[in-house]
Protein backbone atom coordinates (compact mmCIF):
# COMPACT_ATOMS: atom_id res chain seq x y z
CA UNK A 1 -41.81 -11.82 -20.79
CA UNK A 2 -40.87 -11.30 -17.16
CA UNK A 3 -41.73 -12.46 -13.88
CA UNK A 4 -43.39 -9.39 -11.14
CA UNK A 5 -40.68 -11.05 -9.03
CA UNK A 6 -37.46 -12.86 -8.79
CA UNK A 7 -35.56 -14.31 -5.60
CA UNK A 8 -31.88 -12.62 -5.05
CA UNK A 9 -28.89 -13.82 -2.87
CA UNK A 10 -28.63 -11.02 -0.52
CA UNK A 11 -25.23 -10.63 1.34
CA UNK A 12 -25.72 -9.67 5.13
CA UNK A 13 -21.87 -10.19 6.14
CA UNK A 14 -19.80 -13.10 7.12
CA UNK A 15 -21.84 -16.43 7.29
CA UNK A 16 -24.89 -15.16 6.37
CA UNK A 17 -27.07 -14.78 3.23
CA UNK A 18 -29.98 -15.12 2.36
CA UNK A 19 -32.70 -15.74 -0.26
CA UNK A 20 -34.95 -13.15 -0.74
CA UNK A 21 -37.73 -11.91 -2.97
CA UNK A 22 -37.16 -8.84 -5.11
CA UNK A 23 -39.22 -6.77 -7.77
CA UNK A 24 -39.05 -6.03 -11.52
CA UNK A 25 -40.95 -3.27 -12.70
CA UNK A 26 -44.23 -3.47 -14.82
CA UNK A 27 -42.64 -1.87 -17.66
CA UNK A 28 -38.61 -1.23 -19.13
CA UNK A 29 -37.52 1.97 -19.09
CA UNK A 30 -36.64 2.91 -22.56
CA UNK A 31 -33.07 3.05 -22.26
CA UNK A 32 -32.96 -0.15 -20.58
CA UNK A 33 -32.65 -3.99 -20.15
CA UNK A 34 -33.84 -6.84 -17.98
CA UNK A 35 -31.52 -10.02 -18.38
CA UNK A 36 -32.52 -13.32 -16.62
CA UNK A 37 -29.08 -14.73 -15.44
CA UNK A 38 -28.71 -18.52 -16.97
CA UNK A 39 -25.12 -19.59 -14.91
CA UNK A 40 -22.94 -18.09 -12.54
CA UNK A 41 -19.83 -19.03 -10.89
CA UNK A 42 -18.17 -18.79 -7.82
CA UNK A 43 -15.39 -16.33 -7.12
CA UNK A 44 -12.77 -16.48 -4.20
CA UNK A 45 -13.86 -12.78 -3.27
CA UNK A 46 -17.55 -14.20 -2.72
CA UNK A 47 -15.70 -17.10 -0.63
CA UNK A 48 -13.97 -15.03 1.24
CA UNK A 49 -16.65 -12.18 2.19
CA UNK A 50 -18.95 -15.06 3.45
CA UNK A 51 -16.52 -16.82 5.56
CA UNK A 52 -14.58 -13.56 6.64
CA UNK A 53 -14.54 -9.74 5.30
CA UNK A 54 -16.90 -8.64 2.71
CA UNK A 55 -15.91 -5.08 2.45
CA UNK A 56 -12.15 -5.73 1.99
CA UNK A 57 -13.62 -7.92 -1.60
CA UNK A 58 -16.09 -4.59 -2.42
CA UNK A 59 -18.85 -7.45 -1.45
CA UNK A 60 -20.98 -4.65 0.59
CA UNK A 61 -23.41 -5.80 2.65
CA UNK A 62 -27.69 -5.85 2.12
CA UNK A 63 -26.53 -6.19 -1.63
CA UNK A 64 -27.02 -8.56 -4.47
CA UNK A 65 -23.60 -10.15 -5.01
CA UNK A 66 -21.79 -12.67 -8.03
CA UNK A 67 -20.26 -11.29 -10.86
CA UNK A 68 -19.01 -14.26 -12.99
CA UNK A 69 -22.03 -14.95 -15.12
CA UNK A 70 -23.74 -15.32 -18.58
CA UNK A 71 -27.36 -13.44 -18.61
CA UNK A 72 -29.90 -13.59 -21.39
CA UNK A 73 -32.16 -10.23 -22.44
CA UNK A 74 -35.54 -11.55 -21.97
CA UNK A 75 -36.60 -7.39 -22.02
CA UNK A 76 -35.41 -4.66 -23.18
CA UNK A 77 -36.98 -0.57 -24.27
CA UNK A 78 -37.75 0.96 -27.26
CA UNK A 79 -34.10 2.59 -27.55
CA UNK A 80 -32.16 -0.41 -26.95
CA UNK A 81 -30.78 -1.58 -30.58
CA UNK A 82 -27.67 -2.93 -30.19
CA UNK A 83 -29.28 -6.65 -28.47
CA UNK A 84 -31.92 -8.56 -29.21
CA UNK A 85 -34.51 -10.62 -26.82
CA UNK A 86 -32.29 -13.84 -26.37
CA UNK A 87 -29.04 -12.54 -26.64
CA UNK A 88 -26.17 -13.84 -24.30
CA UNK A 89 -24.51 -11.00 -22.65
CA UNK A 90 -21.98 -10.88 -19.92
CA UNK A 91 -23.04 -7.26 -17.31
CA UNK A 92 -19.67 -5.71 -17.29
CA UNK A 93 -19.15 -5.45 -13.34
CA UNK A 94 -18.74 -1.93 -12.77
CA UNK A 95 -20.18 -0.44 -15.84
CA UNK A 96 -23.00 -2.68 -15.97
CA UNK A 97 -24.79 -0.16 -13.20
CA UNK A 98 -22.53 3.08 -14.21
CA UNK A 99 -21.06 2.42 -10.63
CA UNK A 100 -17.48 1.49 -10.01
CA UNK A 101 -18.11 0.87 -6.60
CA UNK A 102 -20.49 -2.48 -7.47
CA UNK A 103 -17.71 -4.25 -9.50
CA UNK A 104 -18.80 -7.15 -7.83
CA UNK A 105 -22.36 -6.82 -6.40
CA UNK A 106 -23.47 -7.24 -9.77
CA UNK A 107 -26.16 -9.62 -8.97
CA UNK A 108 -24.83 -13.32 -10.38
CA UNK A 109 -26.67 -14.91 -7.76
CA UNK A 110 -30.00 -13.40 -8.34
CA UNK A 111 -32.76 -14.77 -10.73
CA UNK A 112 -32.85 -11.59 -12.74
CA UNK A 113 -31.09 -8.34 -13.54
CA UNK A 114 -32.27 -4.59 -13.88
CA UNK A 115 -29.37 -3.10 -16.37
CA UNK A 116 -29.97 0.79 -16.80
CA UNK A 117 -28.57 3.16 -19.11
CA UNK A 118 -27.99 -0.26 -21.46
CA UNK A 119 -25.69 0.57 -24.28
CA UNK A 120 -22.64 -2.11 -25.83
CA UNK A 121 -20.65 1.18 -27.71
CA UNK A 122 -20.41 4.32 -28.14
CA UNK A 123 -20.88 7.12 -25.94
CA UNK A 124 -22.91 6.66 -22.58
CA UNK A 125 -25.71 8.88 -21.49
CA UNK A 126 -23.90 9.52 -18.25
CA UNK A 127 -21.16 11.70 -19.09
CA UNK A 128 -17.54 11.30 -17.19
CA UNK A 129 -18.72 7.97 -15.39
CA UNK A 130 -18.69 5.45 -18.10
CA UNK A 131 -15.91 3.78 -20.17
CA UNK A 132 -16.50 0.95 -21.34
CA UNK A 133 -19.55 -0.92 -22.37
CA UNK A 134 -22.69 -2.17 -19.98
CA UNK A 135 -22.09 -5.53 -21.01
CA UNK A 136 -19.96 -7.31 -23.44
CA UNK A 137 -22.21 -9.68 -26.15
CA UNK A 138 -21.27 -13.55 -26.04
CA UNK A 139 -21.24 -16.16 -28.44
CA UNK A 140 -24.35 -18.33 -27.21
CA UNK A 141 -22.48 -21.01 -29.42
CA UNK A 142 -19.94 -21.64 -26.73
CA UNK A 143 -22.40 -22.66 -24.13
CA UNK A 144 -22.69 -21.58 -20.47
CA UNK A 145 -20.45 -23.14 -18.67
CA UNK A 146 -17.87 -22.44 -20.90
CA UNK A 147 -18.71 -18.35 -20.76
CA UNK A 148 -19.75 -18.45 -17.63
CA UNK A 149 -15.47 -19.24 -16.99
CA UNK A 150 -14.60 -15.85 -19.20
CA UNK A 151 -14.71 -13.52 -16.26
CA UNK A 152 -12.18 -15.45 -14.19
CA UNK A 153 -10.59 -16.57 -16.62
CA UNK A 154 -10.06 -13.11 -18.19
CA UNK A 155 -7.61 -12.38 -14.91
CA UNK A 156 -5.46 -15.54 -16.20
CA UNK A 157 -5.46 -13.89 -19.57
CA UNK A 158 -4.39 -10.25 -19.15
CA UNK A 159 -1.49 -11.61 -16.70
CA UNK A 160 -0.73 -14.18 -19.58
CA UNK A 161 -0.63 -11.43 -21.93
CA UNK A 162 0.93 -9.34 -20.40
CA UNK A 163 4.18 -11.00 -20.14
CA UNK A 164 4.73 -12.11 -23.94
CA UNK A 165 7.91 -11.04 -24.80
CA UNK A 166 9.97 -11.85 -21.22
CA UNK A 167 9.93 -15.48 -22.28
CA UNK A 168 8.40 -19.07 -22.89
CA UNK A 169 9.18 -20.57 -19.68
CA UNK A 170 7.15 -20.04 -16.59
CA UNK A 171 6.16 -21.05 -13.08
CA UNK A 172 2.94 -20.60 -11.37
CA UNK A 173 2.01 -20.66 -7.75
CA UNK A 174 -0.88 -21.85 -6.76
CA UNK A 175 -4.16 -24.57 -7.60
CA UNK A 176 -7.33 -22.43 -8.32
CA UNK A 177 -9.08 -21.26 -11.19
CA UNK A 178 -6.82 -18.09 -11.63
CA UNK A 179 -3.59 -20.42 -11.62
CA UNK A 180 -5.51 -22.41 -14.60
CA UNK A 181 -6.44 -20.15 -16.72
CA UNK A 182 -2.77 -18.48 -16.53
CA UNK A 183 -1.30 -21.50 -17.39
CA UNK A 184 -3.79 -22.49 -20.25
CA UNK A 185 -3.75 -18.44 -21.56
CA UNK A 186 0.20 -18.60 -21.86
CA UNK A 187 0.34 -22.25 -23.26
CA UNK A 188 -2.65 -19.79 -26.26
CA UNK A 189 0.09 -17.35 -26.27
CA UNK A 190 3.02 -19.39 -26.81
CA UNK A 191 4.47 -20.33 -23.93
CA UNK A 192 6.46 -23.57 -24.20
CA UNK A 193 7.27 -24.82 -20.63
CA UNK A 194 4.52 -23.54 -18.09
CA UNK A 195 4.71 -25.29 -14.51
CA UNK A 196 1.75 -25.12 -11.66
CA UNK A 197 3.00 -25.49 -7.77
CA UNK A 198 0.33 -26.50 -5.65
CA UNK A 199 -0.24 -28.66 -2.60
CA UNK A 200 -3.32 -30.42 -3.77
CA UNK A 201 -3.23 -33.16 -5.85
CA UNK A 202 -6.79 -32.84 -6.48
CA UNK A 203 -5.66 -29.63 -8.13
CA UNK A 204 -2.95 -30.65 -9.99
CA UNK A 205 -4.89 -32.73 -11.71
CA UNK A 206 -6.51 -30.42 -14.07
CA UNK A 207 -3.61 -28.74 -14.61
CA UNK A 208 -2.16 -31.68 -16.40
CA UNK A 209 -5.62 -32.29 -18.29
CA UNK A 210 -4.37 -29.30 -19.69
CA UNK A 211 -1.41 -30.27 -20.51
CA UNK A 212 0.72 -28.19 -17.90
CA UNK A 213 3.87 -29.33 -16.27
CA UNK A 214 2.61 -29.40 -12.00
CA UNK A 215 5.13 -30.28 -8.71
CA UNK A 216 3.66 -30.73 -5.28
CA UNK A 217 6.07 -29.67 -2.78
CA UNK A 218 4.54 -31.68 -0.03
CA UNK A 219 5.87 -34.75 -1.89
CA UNK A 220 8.73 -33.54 -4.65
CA UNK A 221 11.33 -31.39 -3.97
CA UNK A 222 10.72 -28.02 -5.73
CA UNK A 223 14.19 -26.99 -6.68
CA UNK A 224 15.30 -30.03 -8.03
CA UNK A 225 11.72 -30.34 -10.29
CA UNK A 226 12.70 -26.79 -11.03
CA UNK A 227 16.44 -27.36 -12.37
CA UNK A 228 15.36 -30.62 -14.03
CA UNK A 229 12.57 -28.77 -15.64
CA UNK A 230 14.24 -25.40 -16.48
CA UNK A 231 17.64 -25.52 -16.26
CA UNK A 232 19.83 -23.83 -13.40
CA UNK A 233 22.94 -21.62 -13.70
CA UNK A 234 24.49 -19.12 -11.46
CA UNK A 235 23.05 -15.77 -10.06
CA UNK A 236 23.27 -13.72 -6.89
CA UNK A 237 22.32 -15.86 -3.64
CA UNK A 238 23.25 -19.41 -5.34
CA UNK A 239 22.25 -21.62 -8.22
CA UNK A 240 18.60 -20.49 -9.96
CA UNK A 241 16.88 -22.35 -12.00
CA UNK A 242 16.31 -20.52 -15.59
CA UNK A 243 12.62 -20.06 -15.40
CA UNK A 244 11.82 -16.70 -16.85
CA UNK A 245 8.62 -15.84 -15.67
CA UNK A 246 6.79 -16.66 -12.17
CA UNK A 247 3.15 -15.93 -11.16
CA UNK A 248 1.76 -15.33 -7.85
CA UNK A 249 -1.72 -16.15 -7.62
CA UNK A 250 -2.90 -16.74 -4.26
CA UNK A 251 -1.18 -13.50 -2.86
CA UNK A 252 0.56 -14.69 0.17
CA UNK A 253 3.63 -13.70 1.37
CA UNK A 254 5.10 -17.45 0.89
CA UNK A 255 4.30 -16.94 -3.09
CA UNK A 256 7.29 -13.85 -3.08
CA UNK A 257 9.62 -16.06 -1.16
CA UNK A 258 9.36 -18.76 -3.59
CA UNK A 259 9.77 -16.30 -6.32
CA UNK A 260 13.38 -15.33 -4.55
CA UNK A 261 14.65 -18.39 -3.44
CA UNK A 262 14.10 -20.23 -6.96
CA UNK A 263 14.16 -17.01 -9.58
CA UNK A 264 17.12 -16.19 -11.32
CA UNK A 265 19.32 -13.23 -13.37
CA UNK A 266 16.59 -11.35 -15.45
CA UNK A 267 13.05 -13.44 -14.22
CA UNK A 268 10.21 -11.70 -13.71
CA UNK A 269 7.93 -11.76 -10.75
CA UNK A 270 3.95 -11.03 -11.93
CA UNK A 271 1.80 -10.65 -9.33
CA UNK A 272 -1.99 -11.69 -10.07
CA UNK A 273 -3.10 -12.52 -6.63
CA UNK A 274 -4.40 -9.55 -4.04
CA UNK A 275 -2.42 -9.02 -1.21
CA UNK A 276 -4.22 -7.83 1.53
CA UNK A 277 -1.27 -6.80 4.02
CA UNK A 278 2.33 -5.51 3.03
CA UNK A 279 4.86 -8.22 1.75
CA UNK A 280 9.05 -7.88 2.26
CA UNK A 281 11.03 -8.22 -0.93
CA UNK A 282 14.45 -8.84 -1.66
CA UNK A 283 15.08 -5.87 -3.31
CA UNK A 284 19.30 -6.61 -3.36
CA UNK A 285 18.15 -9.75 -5.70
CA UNK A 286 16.04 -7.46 -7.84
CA UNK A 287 19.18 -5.43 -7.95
CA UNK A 288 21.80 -7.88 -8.94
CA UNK A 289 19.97 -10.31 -10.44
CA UNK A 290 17.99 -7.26 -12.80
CA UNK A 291 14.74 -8.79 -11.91
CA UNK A 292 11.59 -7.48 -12.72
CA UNK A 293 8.03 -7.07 -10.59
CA UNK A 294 4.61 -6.42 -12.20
CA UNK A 295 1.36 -6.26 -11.78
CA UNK A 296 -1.35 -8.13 -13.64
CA UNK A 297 -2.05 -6.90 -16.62
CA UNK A 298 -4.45 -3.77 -17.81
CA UNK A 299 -5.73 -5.44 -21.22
CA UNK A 300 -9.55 -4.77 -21.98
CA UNK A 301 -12.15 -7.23 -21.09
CA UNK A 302 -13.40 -7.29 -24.72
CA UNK A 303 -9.68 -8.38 -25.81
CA UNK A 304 -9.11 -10.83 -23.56
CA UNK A 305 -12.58 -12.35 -23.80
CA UNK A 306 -12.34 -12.40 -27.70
CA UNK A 307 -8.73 -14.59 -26.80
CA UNK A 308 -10.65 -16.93 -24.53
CA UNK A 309 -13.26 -17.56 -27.22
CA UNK A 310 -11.59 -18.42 -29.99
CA UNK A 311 -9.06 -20.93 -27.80
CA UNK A 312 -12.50 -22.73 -26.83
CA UNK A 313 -13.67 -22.33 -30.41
CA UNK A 314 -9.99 -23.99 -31.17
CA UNK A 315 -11.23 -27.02 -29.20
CA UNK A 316 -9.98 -26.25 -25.39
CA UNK A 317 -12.54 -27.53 -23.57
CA UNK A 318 -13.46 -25.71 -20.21
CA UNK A 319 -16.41 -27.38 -19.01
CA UNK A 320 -14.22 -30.03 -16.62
CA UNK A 321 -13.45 -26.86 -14.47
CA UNK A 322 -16.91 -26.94 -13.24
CA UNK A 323 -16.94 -29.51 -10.68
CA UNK A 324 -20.46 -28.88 -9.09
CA UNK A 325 -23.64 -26.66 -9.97
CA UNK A 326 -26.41 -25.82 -7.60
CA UNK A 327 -29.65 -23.78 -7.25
CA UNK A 328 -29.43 -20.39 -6.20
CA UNK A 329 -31.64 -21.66 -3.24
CA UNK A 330 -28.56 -23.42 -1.77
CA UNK A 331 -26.34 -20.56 -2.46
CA UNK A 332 -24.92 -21.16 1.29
CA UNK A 333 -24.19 -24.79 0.32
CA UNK A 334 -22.48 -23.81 -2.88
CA UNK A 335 -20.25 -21.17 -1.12
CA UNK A 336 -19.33 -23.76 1.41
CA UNK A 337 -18.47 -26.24 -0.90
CA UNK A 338 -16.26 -23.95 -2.98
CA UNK A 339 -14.16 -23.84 0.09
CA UNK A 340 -13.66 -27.40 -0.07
CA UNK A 341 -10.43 -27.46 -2.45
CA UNK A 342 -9.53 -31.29 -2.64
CA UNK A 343 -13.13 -31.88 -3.60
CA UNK A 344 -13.56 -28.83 -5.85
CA UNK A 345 -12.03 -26.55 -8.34
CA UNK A 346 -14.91 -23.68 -9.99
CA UNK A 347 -18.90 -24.16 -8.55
CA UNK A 348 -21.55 -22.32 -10.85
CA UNK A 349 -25.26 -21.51 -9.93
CA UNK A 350 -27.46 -22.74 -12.37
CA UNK A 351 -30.91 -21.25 -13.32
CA UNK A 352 -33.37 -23.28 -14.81
């Protein structure tokens, strides 16, 4: 059963959202599926559309916003076969509503979800709009917090993925959750020396709970970390070190200059962060030095998910990423202590 109504964080624009009270129908559509959401995290696009720009994170305004979450059916119609009333499910962003444009107003911070059109294979009702599944299944085994990480974590993977082959060495800028789960998806894969540059200690700290190799440029210097670590040898514009691969993950302009100041003959530059505002390259080093750039990786969720769960089945543990959970009532307390990077690393809303 179902409540008549459920409260929803609502999104009005930059500093302000608010808690309101939304309806469920009396009865599920036949094709359909109500899920009651049971934890959500935190993304840096919800961050950033309440403290600046919603639209430029697709974080529309006088919506229902969060798409990093585990959901439970608690309803579903008479068509529905492939779940089961109190099955874990994660709502596949943009499929989950058969609407591209809501890849992340999916509704993580509201009570309960109204999934139309539910299907987890096959072909979809809606012809030429549809792709991939409404929602992917989970293993309810795994528990919340560590599911409720698969969505971001999923970004870490397909970059991770993406590069096996170019090397087992790499270096990763940055300190949030992205940066993590690269590092931990390409230790999964194989990678043998994987190093995280951040500024925060705080930070760095998980990242060598995970057994990742960290320098804080504030207090180390980079390049010699980097030659001590990797190895150096000649290239165009000086002495590299011999790092193969190098993630950017904050998407920053600073992130491509430490890519060409440090990278050397044949290292590859993946870029995982968004960058909202041209960058400059060196494009003579990508000449000479027969670099490579990419992007982040195009590997289905399903995949990548699948990865994730059998590393935590494996015993990697990624409940210590949560650092604080909170009701959906203090949504605006939660979003402003996700902000708060010395103090935190991933915050989840958790529904009772």
């Amino acid at each position: 059963m179902y409540p008549s109504t459920y409260k929803a964080a609502i999104y009005h624009g930059p500093g302000n959202v608010t808690i309101e009270e939304k309806t469920l129908p009396e009865q599920v559509g036949p094709n359909d599926v109500i899920a009651k959401n049971v934890m959500a995290t935190i993304c840096g696009a919800d961050f950033n559309a309440w403290r600046a720009n919603g639209d430029a994170q697709q974080i529309w305004t006088e919506h229902e916003f969060g798409h990093e979450m585990v959901s439970e059916v608690v309803a579903k119609g008479e068509n529905v076969t492939c779940v089961e009333i109190g099955d874990w499910i994660f709502p596949n962003l943009g499929y989950a509503y058969h609407d591209r444009g809501r890849m992340a107003t999916v509704g993580g911070f509201s009570e309960y979800l109204y999934l139309p059109d539910f299907k987890l294979e096959g072909t979809f009702s809606i012809p030429h709009v549809d792709y991939q599944p409404s929602a992917i299944k989970l293993d309810k085994s795994l528990g919340a917090e560590n599911l409720c990480l698969l969505e971001p974590f999923s970004v870490g993977a397909k970059a991770a993925k993406s590069v096996v082959g170019r090397g087992k060495t790499a270096v990763i800028i940055g300190g949030g959750i992205i940066v993590l789960s690269t590092g931990i998806m390409l230790k999964y894969y194989g990678f043998e020396k994987i190093m995280i540059v951040d500024f925060s200690d705080f930070r760095l700290n998980f990242a060598r709970q995970y057994g990742l190799l960290t320098c804080n440029p504030k207090t180390e210097d980079l390049e010699n970390v980097l030659f001590e670590t990797f190895g150096k040898r000649g290239a165009y514009g000086g002495m590299k070190c011999c790092a193969e691969v190098f993630f950017d993950c904050i998407g920053i302009q600073p992130c491509i200059d430490y890519f060409f100041k440090h990278a050397g003959f044949g290292a590859t530059l993946c870029i995982v962060g968004v960058h909202h505002k041209p960058v400059e390259i060196d494009a003579v080093s990508v000449c000479y030095n027969q670099q490579w750039i990419k992007g982040c990786g195009t590997e289905n969720l399903d995949v990548v998910f699948n990865d994730i769960c059998d590393m935590v089945r494996g015993g990697v543990d990624l409940t210590p990423l949560i650092t604080s959970k909170w009701p959906v009532d203090q949504i605006t307390e939660a979003l402003e202590t996700h902000g708060k990077f010395d103090v935190s690393q991933k915050v989840a809303i958790e529904y009772k």
